[in-house]
N, C-alpha and C. Protein backbone atom coordinates (compact mmCIF):
# COMPACT_ATOMS: atom_id res chain seq x y z
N UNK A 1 0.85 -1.18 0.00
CA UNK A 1 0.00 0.00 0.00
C UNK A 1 0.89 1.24 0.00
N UNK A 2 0.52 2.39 -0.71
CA UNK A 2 1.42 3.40 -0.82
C UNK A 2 0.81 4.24 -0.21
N UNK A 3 1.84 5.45 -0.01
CA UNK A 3 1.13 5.97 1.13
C UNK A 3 0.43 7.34 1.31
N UNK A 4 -0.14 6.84 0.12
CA UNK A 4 -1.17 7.95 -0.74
C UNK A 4 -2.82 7.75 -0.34
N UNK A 5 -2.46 5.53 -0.32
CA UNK A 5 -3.93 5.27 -0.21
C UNK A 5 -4.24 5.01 1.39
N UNK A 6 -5.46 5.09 1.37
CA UNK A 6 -6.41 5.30 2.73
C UNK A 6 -7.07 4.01 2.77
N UNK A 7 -7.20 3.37 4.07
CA UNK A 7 -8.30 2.38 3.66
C UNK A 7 -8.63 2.77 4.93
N UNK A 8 -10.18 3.10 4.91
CA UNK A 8 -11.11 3.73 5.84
C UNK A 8 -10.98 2.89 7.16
N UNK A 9 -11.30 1.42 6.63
CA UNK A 9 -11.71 0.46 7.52
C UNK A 9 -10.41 -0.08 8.55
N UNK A 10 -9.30 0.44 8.35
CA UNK A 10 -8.03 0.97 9.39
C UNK A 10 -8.15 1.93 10.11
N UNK A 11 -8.86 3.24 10.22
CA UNK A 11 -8.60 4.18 10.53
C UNK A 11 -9.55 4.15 12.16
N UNK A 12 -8.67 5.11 12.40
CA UNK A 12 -9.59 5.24 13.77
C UNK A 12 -10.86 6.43 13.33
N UNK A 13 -11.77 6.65 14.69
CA UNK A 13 -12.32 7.54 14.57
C UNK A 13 -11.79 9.41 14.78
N UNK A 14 -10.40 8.98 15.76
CA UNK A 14 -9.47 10.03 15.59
C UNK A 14 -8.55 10.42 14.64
N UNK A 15 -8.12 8.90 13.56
CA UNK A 15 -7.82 9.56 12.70
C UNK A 15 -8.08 9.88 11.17
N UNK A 16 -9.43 9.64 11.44
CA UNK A 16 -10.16 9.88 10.42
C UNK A 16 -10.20 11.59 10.59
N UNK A 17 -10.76 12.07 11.99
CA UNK A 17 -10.80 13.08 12.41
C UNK A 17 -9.33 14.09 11.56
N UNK A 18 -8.55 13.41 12.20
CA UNK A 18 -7.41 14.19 12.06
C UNK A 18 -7.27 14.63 10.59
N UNK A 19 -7.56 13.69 9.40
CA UNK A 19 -7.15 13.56 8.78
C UNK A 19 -8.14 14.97 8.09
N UNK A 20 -9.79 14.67 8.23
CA UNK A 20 -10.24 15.52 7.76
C UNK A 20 -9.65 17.47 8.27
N UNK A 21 -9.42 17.15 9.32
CA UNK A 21 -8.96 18.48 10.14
C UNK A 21 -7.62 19.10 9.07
N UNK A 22 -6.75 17.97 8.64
CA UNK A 22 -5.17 18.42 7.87
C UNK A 22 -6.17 18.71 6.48
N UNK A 23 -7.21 18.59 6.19
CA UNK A 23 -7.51 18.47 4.89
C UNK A 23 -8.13 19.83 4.30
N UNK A 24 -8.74 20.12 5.53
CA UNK A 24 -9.77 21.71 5.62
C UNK A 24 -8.86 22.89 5.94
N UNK A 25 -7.58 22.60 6.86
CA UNK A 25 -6.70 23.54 7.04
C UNK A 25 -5.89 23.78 5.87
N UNK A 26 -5.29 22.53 4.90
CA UNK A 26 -4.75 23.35 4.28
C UNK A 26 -5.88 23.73 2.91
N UNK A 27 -6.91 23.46 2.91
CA UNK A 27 -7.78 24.18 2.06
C UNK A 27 -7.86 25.88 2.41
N UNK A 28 -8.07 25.92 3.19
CA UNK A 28 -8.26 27.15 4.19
C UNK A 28 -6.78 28.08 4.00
N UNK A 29 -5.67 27.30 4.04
CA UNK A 29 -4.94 28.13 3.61
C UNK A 29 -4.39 28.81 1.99
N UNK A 30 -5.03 27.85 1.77
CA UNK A 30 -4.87 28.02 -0.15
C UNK A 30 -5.56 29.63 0.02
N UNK A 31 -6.75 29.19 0.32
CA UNK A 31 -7.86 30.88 0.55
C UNK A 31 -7.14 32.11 1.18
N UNK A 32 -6.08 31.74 2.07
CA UNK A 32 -5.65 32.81 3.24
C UNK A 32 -4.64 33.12 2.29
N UNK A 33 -3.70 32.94 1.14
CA UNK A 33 -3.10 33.08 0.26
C UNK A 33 -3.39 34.09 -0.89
N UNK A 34 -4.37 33.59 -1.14
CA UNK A 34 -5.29 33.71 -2.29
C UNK A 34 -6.26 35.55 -1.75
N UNK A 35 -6.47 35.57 -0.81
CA UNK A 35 -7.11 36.61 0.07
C UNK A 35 -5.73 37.77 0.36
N UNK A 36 -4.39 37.14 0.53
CA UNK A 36 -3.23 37.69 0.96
C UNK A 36 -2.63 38.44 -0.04
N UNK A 37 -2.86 38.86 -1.35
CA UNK A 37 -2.53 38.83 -2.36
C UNK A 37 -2.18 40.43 -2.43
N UNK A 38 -1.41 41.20 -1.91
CA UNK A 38 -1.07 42.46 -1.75
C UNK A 38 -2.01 43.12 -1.54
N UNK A 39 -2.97 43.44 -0.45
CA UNK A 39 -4.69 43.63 0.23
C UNK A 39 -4.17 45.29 -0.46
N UNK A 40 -3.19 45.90 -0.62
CA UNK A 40 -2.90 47.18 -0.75
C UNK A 40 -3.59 47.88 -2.18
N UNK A 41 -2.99 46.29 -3.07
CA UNK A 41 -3.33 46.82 -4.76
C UNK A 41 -4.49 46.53 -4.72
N UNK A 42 -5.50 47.22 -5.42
CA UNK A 42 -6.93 46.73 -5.80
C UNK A 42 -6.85 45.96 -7.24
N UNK A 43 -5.69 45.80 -7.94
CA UNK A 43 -5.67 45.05 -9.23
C UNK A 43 -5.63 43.81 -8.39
N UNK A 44 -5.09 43.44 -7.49
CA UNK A 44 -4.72 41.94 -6.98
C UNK A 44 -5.84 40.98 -6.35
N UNK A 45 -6.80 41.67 -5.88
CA UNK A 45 -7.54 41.21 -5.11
C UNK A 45 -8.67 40.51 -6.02
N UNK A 46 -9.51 39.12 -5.37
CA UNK A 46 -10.22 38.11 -6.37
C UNK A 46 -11.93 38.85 -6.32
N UNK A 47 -12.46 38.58 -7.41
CA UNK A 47 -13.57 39.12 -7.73
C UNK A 47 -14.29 37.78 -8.38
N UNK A 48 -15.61 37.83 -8.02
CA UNK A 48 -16.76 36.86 -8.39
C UNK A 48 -16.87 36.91 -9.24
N UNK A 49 -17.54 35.85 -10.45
CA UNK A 49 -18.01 35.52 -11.82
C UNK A 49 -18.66 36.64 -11.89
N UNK A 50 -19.48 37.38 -11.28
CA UNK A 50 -20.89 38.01 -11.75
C UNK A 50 -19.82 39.27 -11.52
N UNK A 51 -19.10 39.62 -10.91
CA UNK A 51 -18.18 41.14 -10.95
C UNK A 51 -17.31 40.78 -12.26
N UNK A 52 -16.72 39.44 -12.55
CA UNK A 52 -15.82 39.53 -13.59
C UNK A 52 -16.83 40.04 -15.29
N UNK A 53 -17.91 38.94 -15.18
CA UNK A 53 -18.58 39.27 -16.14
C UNK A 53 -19.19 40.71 -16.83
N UNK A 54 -19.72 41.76 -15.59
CA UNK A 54 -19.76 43.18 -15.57
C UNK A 54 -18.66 43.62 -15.99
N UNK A 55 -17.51 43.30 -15.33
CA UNK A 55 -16.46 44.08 -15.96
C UNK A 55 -16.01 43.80 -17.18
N UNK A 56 -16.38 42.71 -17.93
CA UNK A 56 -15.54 42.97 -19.05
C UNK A 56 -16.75 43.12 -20.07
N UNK A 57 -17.98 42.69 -19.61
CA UNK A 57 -19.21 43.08 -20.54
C UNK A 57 -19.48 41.62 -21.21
N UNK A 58 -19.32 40.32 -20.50
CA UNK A 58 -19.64 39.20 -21.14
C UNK A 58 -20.43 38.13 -19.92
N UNK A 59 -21.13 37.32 -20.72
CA UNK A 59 -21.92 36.76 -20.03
C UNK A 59 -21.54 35.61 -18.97
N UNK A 60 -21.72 34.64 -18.10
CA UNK A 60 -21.54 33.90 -17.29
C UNK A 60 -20.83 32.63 -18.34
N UNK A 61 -21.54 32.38 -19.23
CA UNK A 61 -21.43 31.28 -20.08
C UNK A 61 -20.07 32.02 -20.80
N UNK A 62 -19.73 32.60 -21.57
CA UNK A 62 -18.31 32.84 -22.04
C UNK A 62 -17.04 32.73 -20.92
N UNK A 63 -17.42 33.47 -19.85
CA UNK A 63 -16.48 33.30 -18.81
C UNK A 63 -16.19 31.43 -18.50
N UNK A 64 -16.89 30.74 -18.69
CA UNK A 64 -17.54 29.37 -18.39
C UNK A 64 -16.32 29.34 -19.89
N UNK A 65 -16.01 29.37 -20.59
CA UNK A 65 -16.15 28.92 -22.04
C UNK A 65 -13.97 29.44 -22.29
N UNK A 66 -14.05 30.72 -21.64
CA UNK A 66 -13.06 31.10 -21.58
C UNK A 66 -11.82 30.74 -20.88
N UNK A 67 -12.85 29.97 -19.87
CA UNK A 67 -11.69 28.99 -18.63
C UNK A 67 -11.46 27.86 -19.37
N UNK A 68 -12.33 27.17 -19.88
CA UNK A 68 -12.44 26.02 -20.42
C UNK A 68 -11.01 26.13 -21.69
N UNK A 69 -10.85 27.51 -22.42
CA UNK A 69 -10.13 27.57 -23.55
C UNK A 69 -8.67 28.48 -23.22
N UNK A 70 -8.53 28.56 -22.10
CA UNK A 70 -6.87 28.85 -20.60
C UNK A 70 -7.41 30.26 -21.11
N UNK A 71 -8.05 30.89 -21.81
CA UNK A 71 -8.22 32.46 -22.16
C UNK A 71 -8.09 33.24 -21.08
N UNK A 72 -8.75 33.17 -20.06
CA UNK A 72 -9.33 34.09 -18.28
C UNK A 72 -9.29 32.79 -17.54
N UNK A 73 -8.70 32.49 -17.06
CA UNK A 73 -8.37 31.27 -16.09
C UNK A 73 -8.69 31.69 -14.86
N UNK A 74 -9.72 30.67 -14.51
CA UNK A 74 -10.37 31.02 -12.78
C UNK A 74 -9.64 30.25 -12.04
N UNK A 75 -9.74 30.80 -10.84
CA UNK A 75 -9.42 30.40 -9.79
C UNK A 75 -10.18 29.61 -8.33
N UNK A 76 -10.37 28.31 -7.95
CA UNK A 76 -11.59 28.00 -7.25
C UNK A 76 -11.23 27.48 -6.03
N UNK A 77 -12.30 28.12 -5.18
CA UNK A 77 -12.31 27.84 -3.69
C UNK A 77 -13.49 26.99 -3.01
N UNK A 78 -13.19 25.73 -3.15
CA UNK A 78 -13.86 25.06 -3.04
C UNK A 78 -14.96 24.84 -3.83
N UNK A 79 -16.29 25.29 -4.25
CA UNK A 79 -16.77 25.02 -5.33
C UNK A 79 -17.35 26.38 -5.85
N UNK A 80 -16.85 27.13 -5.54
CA UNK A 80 -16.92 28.79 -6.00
C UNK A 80 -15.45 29.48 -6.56
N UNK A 81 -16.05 29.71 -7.61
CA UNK A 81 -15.13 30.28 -8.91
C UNK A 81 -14.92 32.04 -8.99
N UNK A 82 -13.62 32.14 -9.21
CA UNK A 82 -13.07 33.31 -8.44
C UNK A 82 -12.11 33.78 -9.80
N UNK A 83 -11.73 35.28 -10.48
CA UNK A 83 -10.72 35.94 -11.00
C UNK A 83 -10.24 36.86 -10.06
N UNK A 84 -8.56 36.68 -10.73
CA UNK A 84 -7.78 37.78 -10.15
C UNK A 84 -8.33 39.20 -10.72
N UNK A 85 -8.49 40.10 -10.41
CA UNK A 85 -9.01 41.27 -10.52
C UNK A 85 -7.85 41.63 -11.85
N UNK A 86 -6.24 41.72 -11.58
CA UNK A 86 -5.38 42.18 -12.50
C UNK A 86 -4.93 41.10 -13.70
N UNK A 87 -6.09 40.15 -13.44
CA UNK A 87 -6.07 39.09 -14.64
C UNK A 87 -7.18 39.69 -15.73
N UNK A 88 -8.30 40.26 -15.06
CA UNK A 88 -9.39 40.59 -15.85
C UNK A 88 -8.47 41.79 -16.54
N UNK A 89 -8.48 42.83 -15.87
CA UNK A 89 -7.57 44.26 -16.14
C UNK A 89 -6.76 43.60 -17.44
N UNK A 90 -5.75 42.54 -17.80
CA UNK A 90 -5.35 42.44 -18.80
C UNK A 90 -5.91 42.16 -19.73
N UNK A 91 -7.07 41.28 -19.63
CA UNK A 91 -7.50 40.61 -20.52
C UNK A 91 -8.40 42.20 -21.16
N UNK A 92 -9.20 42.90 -20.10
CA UNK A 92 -9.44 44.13 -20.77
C UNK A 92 -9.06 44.95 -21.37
N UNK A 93 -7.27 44.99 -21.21
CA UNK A 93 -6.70 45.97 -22.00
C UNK A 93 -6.31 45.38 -23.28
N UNK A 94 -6.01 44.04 -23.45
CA UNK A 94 -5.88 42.76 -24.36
C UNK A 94 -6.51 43.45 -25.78
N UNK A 95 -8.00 43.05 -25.02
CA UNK A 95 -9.17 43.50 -26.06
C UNK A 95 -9.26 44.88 -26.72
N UNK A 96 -8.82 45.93 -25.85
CA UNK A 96 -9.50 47.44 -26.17
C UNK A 96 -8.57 47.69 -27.58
């Protein structure tokens, strides 16, 4: 067994515990990273689908379409989808 795989039916109830606990922290820190992102610049900081879409004047589904094709590449926190603010900014000046 490598020591990648899990087999549940070994585990305790503590370290199942544990395990979920190492799993959410470092999720949590991906975010505290991701949130950390020079709080100073307002180009740096992450903005929602529905702020990215306003800003560049395109719909939910292109943004959807654009990740899919590395064009505006999102960023996701858990199951909510996130742009860098100075990712959009290029892609806006890209276009103009």
């Amino acid at each position: 067994m490598t020591e990648n795989n899990i087999r549940l039916i070994d585990l305790t109830k503590t370290d199942l515990a544990n395990l979920i606990s190492e799993a959410v922290s470092l999720e949590l820190k991906k975010v505290i990273s991701l949130m950390n992102l020079q709080p100073e610049k307002e180009e740096n900081r992450i903005i929602s689908r529905s702020e990215t879409s306003k800003l560049l004047g395109v719909s939910l589904t292109t943004l959807f379409h654009w990740n899919k094709q590395n064009i505006l590449v999102a960023k996701k926190i858990g199951s909510k989808v996130y742009y860098l603010k100075n990712d959009v900014m290029d892609k806006l000046k890209s276009v103009a």
